[in-house]
N, C-alpha and C. Protein backbone atom coordinates (compact mmCIF):
# COMPACT_ATOMS: atom_id res chain seq x y z
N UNK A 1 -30.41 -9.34 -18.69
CA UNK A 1 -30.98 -8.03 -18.49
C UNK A 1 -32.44 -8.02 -18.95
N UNK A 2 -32.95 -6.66 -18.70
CA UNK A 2 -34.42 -7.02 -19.21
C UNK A 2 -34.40 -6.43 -20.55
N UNK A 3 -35.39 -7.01 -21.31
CA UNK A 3 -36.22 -6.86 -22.96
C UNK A 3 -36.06 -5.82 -23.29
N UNK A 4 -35.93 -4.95 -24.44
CA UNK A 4 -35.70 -3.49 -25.13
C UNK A 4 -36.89 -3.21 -24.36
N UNK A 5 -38.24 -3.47 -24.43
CA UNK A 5 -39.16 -2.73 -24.56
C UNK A 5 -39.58 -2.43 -23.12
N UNK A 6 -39.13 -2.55 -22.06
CA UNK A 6 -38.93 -2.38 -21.01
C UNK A 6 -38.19 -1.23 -20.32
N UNK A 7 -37.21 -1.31 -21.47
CA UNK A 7 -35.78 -0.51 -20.83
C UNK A 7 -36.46 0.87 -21.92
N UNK A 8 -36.74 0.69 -23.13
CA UNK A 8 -37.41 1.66 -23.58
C UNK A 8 -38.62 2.36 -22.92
N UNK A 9 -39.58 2.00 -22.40
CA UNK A 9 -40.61 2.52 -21.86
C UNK A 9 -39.77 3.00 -19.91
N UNK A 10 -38.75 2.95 -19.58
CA UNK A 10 -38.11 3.79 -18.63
C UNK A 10 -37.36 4.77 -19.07
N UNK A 11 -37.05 4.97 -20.45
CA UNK A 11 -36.94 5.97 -20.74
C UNK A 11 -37.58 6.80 -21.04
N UNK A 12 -39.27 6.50 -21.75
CA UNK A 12 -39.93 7.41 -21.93
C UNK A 12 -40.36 8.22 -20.81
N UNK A 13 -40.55 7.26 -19.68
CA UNK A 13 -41.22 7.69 -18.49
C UNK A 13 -39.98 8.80 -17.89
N UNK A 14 -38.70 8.41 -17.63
CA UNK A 14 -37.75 9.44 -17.26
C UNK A 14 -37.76 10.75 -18.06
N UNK A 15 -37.72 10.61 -19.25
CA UNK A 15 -38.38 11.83 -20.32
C UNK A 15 -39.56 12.25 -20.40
N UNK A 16 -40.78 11.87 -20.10
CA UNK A 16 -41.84 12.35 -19.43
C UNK A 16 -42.33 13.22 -18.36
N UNK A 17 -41.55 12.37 -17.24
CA UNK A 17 -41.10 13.30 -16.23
C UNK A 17 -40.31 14.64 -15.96
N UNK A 18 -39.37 14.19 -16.86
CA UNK A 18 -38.32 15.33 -16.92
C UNK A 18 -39.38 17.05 -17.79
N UNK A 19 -40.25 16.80 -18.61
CA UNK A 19 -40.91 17.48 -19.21
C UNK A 19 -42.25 18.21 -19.02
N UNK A 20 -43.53 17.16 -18.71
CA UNK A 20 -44.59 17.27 -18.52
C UNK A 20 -44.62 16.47 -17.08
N UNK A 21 -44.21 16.03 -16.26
CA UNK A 21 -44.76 14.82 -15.00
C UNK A 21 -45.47 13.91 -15.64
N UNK A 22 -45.15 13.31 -14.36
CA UNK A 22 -45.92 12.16 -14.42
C UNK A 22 -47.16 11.49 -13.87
N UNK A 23 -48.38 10.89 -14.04
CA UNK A 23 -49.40 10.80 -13.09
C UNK A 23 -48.95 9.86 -12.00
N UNK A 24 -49.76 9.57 -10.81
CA UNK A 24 -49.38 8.78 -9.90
C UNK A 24 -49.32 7.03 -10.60
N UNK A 25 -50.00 6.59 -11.53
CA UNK A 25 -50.09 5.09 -11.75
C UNK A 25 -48.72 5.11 -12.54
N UNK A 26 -48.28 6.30 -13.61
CA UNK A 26 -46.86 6.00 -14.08
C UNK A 26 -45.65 6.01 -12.96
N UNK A 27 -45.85 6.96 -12.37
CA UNK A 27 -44.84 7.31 -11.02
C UNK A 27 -44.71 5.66 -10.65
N UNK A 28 -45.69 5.05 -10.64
CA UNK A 28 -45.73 3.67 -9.40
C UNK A 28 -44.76 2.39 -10.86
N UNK A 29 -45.88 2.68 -12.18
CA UNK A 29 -44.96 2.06 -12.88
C UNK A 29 -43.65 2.21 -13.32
N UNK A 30 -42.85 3.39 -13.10
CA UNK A 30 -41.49 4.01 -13.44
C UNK A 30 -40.81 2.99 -12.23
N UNK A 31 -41.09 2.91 -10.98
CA UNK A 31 -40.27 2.33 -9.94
C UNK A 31 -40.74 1.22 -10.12
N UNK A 32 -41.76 0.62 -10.34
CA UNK A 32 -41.60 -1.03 -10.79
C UNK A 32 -40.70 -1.65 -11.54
N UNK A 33 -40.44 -0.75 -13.07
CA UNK A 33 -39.48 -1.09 -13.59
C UNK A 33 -38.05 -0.43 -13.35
N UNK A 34 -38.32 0.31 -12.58
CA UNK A 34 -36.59 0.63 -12.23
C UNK A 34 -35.97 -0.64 -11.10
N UNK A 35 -37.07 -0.91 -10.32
CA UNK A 35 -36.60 -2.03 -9.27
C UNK A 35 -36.43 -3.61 -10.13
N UNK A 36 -37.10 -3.42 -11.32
CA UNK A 36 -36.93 -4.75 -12.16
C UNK A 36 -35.57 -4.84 -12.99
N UNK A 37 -34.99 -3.78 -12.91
CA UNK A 37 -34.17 -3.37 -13.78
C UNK A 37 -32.77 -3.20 -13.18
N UNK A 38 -33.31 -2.76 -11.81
CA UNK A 38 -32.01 -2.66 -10.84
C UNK A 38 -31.37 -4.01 -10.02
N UNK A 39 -32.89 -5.34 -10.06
CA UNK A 39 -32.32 -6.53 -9.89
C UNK A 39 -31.42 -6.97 -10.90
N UNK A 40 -32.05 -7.27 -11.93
CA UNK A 40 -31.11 -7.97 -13.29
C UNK A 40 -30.06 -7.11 -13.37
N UNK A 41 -29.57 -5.97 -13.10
CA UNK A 41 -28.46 -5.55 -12.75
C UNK A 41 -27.43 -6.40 -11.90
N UNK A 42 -28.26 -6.41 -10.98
CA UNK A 42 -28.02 -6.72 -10.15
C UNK A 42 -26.96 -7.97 -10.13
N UNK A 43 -27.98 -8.66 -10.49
CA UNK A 43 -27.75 -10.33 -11.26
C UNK A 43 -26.82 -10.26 -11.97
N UNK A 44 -26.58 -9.41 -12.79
CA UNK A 44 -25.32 -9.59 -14.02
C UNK A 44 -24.33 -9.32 -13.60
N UNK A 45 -24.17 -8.51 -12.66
CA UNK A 45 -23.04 -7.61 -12.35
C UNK A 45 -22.19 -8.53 -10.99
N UNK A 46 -23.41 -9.46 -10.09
CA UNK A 46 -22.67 -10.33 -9.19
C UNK A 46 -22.10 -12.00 -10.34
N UNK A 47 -22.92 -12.05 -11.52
CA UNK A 47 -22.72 -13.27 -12.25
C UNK A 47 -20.82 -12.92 -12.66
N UNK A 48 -20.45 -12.05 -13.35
CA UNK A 48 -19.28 -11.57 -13.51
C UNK A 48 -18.22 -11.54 -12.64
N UNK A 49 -18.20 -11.06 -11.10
CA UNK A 49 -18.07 -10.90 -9.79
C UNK A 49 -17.31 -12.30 -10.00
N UNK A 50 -18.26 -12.99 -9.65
CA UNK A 50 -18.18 -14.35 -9.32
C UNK A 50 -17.21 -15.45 -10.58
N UNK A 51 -16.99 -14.86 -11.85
CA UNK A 51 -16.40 -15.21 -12.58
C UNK A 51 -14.89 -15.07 -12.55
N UNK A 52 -14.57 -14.12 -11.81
CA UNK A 52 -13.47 -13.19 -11.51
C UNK A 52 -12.68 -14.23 -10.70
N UNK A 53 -10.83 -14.46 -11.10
CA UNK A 53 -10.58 -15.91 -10.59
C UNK A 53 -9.10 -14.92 -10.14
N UNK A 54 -8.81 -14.59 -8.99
CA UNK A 54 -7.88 -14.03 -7.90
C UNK A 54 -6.56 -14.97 -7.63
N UNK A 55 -5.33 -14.78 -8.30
CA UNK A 55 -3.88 -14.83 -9.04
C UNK A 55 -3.06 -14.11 -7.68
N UNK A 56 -2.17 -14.89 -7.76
CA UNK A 56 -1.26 -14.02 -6.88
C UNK A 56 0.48 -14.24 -7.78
């Protein structure tokens, strides 16, 4: 997955937003790291998948 400080600074920005907005360069950085965030998801969630061993 990605680094605390990554996953921390999408929260500020989601809480930012949610409060005051956001300018357009955070807007662009909020979806950079949501798409960085939604791969390594991504990644972990098919790594597991794939671990998964089907019994009958």
């Amino acid at each position: 997955m990605l680094d605390e400080q990554k996953i921390e600074r999408i929260n500020q920005l989601a809480q930012k937003k949610k409060t005051v907005g956001l300018t357009e360069a955070e807007t662009i950085e909020q979806q950079e790291l949501r798409q960085e965030y939604l791969k390594a998801f991504r990644q972990s969630f098919r790594g597991q998948l794939d671990k998964i061993e089907w019994t009958d």
